[in-house]
Protein backbone atom coordinates (compact mmCIF):
# COMPACT_ATOMS: atom_id res chain seq x y z
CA UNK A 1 -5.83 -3.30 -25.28
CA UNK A 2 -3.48 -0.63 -26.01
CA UNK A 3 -2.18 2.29 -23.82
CA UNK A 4 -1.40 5.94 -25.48
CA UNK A 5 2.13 5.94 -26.24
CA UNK A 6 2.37 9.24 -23.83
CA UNK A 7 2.34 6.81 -20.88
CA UNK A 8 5.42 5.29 -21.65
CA UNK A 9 7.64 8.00 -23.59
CA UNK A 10 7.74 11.15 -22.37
CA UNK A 11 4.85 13.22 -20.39
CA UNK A 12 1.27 13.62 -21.46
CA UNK A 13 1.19 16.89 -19.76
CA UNK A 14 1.11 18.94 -22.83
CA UNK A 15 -1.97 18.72 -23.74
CA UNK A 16 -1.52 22.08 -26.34
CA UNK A 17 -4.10 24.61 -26.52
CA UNK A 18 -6.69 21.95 -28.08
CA UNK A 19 -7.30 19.89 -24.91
CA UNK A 20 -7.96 22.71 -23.12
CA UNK A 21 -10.58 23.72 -25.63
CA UNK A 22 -14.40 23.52 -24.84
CA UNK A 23 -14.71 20.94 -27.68
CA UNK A 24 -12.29 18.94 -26.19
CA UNK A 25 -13.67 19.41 -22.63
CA UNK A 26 -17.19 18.07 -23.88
CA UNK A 27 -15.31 15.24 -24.88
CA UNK A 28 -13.55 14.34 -22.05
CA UNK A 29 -16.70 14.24 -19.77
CA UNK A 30 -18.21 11.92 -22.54
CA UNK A 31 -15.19 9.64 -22.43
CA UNK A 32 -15.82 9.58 -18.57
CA UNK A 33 -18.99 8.01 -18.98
CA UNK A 34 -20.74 11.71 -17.51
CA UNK A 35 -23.29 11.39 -21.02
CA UNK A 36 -24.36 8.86 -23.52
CA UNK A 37 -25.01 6.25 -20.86
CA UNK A 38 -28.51 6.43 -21.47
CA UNK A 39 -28.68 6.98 -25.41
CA UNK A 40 -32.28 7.33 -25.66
CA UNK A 41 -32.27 10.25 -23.72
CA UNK A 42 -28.92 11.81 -25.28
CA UNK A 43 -29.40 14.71 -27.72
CA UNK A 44 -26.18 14.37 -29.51
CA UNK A 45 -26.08 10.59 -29.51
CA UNK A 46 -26.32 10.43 -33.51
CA UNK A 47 -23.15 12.61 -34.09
CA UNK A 48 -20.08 10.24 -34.25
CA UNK A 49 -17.81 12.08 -31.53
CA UNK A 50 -21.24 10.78 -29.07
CA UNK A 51 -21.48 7.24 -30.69
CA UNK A 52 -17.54 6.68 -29.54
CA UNK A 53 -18.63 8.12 -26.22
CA UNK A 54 -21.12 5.83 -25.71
CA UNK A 55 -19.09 2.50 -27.02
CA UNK A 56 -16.18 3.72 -24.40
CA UNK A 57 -18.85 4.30 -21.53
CA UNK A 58 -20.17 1.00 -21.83
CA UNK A 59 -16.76 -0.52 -20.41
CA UNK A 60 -17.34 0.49 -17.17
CA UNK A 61 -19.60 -1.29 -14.91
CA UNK A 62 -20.43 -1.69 -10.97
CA UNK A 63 -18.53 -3.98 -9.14
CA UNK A 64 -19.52 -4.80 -5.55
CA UNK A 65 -20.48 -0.82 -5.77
CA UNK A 66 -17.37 0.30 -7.27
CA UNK A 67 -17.25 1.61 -10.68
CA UNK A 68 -14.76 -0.61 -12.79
CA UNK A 69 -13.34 -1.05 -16.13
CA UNK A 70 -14.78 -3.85 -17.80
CA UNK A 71 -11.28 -4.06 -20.20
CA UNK A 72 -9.08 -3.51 -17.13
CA UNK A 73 -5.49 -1.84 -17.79
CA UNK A 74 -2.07 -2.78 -16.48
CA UNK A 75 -1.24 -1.78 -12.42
CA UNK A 76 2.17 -1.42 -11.38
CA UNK A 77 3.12 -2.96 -8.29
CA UNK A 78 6.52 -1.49 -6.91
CA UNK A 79 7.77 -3.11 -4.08
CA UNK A 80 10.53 -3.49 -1.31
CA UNK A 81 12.08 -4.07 2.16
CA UNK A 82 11.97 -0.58 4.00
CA UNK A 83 14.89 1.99 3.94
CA UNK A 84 15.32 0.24 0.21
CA UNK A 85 14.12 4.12 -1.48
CA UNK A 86 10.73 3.05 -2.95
CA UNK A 87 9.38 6.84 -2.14
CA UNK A 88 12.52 8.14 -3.70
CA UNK A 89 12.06 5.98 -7.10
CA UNK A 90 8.62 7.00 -7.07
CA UNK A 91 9.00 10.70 -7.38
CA UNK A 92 11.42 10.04 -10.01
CA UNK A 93 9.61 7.89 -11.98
CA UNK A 94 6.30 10.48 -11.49
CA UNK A 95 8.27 13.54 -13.77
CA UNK A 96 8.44 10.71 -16.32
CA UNK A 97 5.35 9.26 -16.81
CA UNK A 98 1.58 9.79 -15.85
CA UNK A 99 1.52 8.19 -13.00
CA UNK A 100 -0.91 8.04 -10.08
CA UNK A 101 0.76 7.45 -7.23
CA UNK A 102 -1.01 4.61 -4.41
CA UNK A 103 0.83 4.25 -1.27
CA UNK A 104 0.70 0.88 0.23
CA UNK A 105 1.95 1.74 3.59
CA UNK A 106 0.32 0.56 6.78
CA UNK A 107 1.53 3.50 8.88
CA UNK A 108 1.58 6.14 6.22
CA UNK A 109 -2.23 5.92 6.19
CA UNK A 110 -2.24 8.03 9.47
CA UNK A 111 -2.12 11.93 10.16
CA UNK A 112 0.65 12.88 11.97
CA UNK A 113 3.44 10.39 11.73
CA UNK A 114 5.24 11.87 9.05
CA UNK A 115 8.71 11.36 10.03
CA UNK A 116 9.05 7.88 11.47
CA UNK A 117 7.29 6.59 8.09
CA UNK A 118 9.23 8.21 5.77
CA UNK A 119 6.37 10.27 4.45
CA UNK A 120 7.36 12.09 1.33
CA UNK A 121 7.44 15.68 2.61
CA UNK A 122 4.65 18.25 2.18
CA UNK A 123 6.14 19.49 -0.89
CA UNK A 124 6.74 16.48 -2.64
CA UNK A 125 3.26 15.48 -1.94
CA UNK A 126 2.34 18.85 -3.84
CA UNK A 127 4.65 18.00 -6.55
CA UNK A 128 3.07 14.15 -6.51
CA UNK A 129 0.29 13.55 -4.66
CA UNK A 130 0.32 9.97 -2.90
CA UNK A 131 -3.43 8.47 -2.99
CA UNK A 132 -3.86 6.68 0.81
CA UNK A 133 -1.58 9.13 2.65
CA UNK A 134 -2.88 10.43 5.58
CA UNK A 135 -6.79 9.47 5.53
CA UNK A 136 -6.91 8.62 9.05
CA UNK A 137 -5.89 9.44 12.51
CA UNK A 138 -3.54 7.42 14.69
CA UNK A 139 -6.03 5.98 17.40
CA UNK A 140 -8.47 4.89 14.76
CA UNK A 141 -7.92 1.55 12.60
CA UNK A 142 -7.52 0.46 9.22
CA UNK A 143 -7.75 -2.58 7.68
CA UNK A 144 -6.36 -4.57 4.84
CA UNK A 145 -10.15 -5.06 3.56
CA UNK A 146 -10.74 -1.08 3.34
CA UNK A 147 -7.28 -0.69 1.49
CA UNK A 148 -8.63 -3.13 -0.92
CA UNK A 149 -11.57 -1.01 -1.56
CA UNK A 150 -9.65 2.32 -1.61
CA UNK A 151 -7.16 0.97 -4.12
CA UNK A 152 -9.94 -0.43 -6.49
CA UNK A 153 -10.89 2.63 -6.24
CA UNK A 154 -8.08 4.34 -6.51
CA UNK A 155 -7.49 2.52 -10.08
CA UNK A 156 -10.39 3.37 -11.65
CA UNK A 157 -9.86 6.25 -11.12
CA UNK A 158 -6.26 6.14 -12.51
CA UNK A 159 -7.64 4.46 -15.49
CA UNK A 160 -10.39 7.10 -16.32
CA UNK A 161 -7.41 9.69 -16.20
CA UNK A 162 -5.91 7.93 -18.68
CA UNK A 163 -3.12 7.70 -15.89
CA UNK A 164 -1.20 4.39 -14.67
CA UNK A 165 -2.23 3.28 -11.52
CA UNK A 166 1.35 2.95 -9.21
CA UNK A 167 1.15 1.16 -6.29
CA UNK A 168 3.91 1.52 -3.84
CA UNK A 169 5.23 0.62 -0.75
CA UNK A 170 5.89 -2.60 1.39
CA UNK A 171 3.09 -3.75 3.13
CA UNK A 172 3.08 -7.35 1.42
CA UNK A 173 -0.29 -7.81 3.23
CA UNK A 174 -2.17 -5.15 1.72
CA UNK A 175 -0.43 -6.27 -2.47
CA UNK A 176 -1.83 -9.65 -1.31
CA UNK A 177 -5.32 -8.57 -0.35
CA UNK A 178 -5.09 -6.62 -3.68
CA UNK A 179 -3.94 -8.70 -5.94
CA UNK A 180 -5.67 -12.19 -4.68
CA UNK A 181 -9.03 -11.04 -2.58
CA UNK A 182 -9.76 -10.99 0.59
CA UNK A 183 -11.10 -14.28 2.66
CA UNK A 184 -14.44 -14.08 4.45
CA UNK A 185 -12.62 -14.37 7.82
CA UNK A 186 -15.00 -12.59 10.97
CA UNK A 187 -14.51 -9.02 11.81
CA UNK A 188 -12.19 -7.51 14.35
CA UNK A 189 -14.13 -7.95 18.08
CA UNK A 190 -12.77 -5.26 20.63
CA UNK A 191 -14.03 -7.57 23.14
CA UNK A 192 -11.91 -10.58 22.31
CA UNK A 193 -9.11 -8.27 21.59
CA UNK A 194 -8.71 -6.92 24.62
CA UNK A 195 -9.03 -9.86 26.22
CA UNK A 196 -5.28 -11.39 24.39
CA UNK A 197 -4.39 -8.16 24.53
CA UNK A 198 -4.87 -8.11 28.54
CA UNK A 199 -2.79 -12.00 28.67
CA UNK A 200 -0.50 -10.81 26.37
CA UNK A 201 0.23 -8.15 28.94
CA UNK A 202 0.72 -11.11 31.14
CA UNK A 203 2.12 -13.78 29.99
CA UNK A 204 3.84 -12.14 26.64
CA UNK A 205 3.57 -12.66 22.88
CA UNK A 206 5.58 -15.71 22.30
CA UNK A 207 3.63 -17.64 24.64
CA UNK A 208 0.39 -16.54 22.65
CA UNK A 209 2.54 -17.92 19.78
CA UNK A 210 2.98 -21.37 21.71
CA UNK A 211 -0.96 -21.71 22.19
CA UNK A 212 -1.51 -20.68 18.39
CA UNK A 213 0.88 -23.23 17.37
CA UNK A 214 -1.53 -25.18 19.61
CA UNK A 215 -4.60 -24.69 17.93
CA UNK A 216 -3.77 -23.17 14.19
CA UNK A 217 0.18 -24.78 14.07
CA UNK A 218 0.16 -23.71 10.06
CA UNK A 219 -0.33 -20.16 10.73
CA UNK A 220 2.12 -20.37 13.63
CA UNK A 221 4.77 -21.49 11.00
CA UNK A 222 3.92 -18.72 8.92
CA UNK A 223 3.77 -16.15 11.95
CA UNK A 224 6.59 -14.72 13.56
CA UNK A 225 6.63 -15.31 17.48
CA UNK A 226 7.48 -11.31 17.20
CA UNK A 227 4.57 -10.58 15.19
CA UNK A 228 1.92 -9.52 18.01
CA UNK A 229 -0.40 -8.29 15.28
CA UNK A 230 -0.50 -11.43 13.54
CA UNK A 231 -0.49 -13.53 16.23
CA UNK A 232 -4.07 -11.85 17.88
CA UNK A 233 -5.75 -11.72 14.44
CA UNK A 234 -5.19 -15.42 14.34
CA UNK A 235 -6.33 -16.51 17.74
CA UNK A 236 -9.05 -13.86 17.38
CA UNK A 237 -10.13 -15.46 14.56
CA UNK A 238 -9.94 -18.89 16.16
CA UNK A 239 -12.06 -17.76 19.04
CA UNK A 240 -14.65 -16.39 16.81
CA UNK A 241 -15.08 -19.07 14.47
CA UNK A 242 -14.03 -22.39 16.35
CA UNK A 243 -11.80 -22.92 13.06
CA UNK A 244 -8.25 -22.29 12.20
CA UNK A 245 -7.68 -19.34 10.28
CA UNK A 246 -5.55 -21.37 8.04
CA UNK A 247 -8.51 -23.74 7.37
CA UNK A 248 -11.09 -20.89 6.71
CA UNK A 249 -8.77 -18.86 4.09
CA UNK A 250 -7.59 -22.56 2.20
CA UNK A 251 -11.67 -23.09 1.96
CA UNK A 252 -12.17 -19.44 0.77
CA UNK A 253 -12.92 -18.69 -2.81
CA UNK A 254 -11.80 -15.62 -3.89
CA UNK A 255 -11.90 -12.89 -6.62
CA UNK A 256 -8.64 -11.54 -7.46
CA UNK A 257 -7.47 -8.57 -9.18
CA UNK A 258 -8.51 -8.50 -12.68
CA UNK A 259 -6.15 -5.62 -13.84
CA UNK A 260 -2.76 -7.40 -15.24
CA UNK A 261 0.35 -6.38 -12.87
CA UNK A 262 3.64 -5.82 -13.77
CA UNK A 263 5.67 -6.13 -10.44
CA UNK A 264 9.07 -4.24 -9.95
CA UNK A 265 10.95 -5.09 -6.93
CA UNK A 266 14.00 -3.30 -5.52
CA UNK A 267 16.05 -4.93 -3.14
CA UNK A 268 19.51 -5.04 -1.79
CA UNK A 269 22.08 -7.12 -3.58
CA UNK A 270 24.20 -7.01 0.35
CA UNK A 271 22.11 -7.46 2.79
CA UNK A 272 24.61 -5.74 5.17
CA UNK A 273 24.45 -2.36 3.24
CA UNK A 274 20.80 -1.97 3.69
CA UNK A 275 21.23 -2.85 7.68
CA UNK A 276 23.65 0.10 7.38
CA UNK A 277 21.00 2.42 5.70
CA UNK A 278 18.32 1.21 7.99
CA UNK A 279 20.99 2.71 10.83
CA UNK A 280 21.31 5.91 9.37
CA UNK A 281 17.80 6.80 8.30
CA UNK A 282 16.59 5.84 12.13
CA UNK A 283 19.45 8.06 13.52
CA UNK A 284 18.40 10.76 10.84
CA UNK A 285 14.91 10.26 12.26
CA UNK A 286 15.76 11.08 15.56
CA UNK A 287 17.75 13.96 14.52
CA UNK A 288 14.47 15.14 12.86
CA UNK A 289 12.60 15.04 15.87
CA UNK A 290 10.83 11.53 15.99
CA UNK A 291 10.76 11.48 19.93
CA UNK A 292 9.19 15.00 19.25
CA UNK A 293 6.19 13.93 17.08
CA UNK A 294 5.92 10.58 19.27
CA UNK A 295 5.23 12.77 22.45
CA UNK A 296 2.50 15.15 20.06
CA UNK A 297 0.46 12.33 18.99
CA UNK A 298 0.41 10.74 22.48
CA UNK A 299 -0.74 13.86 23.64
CA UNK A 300 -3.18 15.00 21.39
CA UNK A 301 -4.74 11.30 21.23
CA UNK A 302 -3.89 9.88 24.26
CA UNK A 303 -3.02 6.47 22.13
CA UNK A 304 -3.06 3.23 23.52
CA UNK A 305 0.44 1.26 23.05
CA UNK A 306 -1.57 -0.70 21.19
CA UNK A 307 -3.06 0.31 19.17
CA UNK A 308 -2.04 -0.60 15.02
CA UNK A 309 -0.28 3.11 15.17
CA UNK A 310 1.84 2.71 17.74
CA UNK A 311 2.92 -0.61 17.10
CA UNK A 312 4.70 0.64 14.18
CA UNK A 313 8.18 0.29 14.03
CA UNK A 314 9.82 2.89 15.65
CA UNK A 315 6.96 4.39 17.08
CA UNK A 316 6.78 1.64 19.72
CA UNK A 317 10.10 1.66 20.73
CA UNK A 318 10.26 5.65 20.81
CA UNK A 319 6.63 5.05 22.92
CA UNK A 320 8.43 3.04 25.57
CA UNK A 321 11.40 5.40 25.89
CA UNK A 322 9.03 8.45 26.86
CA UNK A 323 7.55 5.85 29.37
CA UNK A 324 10.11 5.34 30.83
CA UNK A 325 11.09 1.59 29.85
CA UNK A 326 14.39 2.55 28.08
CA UNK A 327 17.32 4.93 27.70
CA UNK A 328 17.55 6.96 24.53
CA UNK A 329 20.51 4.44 23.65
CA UNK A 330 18.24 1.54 24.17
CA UNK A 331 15.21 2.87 22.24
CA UNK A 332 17.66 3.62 19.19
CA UNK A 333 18.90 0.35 19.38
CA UNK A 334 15.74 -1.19 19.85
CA UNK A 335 14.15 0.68 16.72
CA UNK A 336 17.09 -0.03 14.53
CA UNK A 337 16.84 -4.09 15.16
CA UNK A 338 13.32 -4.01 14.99
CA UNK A 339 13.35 -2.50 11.96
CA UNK A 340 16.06 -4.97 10.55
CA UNK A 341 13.99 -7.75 11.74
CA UNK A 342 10.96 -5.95 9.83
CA UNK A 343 13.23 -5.87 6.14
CA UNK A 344 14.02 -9.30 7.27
CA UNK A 345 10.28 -10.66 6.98
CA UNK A 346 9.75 -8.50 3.53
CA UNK A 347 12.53 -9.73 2.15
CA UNK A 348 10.83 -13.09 2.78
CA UNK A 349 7.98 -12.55 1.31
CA UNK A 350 9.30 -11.09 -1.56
CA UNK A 351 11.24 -13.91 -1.93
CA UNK A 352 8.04 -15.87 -3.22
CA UNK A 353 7.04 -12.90 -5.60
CA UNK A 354 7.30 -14.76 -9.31
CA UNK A 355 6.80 -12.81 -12.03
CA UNK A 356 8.57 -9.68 -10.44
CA UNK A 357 11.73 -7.83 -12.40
CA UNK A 358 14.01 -7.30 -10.05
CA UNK A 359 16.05 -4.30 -9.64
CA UNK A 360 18.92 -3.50 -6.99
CA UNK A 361 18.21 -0.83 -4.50
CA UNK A 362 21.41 0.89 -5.08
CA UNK A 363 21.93 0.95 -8.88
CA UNK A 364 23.57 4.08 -9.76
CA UNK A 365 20.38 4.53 -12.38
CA UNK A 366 17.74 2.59 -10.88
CA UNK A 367 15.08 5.35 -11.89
CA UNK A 368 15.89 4.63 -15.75
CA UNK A 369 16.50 1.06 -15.75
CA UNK A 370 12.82 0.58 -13.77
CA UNK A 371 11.69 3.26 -16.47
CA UNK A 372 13.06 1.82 -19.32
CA UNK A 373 11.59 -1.66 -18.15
CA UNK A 374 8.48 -0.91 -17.24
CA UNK A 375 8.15 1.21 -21.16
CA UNK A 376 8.95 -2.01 -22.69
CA UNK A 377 6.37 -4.10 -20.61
CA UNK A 378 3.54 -1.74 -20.90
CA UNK A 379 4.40 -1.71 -24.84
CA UNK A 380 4.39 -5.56 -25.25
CA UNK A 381 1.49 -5.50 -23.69
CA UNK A 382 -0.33 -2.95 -26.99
């Protein structure tokens, strides 16, 4: 397996007057499998140039419907606790190599919250387009199961570019999902969601937790009493199937990722200096009118508090303010320790990440060092 060295030195966007020929047109949609598949009914298939064609087209194949590389390339996985600058190193590392850029970002998926994300503004989207960002609207869901399929999808697509697929963001769910499959676990039931939604309402979250430690105690050690989401997909799951999640995903057999992935993770080397940037980027978030584009989604959707949007960190706490539940002192508060308590659980699970270089979140150079690593990696790999 070997990449073209322009993925790892320097830019491939220089293609010089030749790729942008017609011959070398024709030979780019042959290369993309768009002729030669069927030989017997190709008119060039005896020239060599259509021969190669055909020999590259026939390592793609359908995989549960999705068209994949049968000699799959390297991903990169780049990831981190939030406020750590993963969007930042991302559009650096983008003007260096041929990258194409996969968010994997629970809230960034939705239209509209821009500035409570961190979304990469409009023209650095422009500059680098972010696969994943902004494909659906706050009061409608998505799951971990239709990331997987966008990003599979997303990487062939990378791959037929002759691009490297870069994944990046902090939602150690979705990597997970990714990388190691998905379980066959029941689907989401609005009916039974409502229904712990309705005693969470009443009796609160941690005593959900309690009655999940009750009947599924190893998920309850792996799930935060603070962790509503969590905590309903588990009993949800429980009152679907009779059986502990934790008992239907150890007897799951799944398919993995089969592209190799070389993990970079960025992290703080003090903990306290990332709770002071989480601080500052939540007051700069205010400043740039988060309580603003709270109030405009509520309005224009009407959302539910909870709905997966709006329990996003930040947006809650700016959604009870505007209810009323909080002063504006006590919903910055709030969002800045939830959002510490948030890097908190990353930092956990990255923790358990083996095979990950890790880089410090506030290297002077941590664009070249993750550059110069990730060169070296792709090259040993040939």
């Amino acid at each position: 397996m070997r990449f073209d060295r322009r993925l790892v030195v320097g830019s491939s966007r220089d293609g010089g007057a030749a790729a942008r020929s017609g011959a070398a047109r024709r030979r780019r949609l042959h290369r993309q499998g768009r002729a030669c598949l069927a030989r017997a009914r190709c008119r060039r298939h005896r020239r060599p140039a259509c021969r190669r064609a055909a020999r590259r087209a026939s390592r793609f194949r359908l995989l549960n419907g999705t068209l994949a590389v049968a000699d799959p390339r390297p991903v990169v996985f780049v990831m981190g606790p939030t406020a750590s600058g993963k969007t930042r190193l991302a559009l650096q590392l983008a003007e260096r190599l041929p990258l194409r850029v996969i968010s994997v970002d629970s809230a960034m998926v939705y239209r509209g919250m821009d500035i409570g994300t961190g979304k990469p503004d409009a023209e650095a989207l422009r500059r680098v387009p972010h696969r994943l960002v902004d494909i659906r609207d706050p009061d409608q869901a998505y799951s971990a199961a239709e990331f997987r399929d966008d990003a599979l999808q997303e990487i062939v697509l990378a791959t037929r570019e002759g691009k490297i697929p870069f994944l990046v963001g902090g939602t150690g769910l979705y990597f997970r999902a990714l990388r190691e499959g998905l379980s066959v676990l029941p689907s989401a039931d609005a009916e039974v969601r409502a229904q712990l939604a309705a005693e969470a309402a009443s009796m609160g979250w941690e005593q959900l937790h309690a009655r999940l430690a009750d009947v599924d105690p190893e998920s309850a050690r792996r799930i935060h009493a603070s962790d509503p989401q969590r905590i309903q997909r588990a009993l949800e799951v429980y009152r679907l199937t009779g059986r502990p999640m934790s008992q239907l995903l150890a007897d799951d057999d799944r398919t993995g990722l089969a592209n190799p992935v070389l993990g970079v993770i960025i992290e703080p080397a003090e903990r306290a200096r990332l709770h002071a940037d989480i601080a500052a980027r939540f007051a700069a978030m205010l400043r740039a009118g988060l309580v603003e584009e709270v109030r405009a989604l509520q309005r224009r959707w009407r959302l539910d508090p909870e709905l997966p949007a709006m329990r996003a960190v930040g947006y809650r706490q700016v959604s009870e303010y505007l209810q009323g539940r909080s002063s504006h002192e006590q919903m910055r508060d709030r969002g800045i320790a939830a959002t510490r308590q948030l890097a908190r659980r990353q930092l956990t699970w990255l923790r358990a990440e083996n095979g990950a270089v890790r880089f410090d979140c506030h290297a002077p150079r941590l664009a070249e060092a993750v550059h110069d690593s990730l060169a070296e990696r792709l090259q040993a790999l040939g």
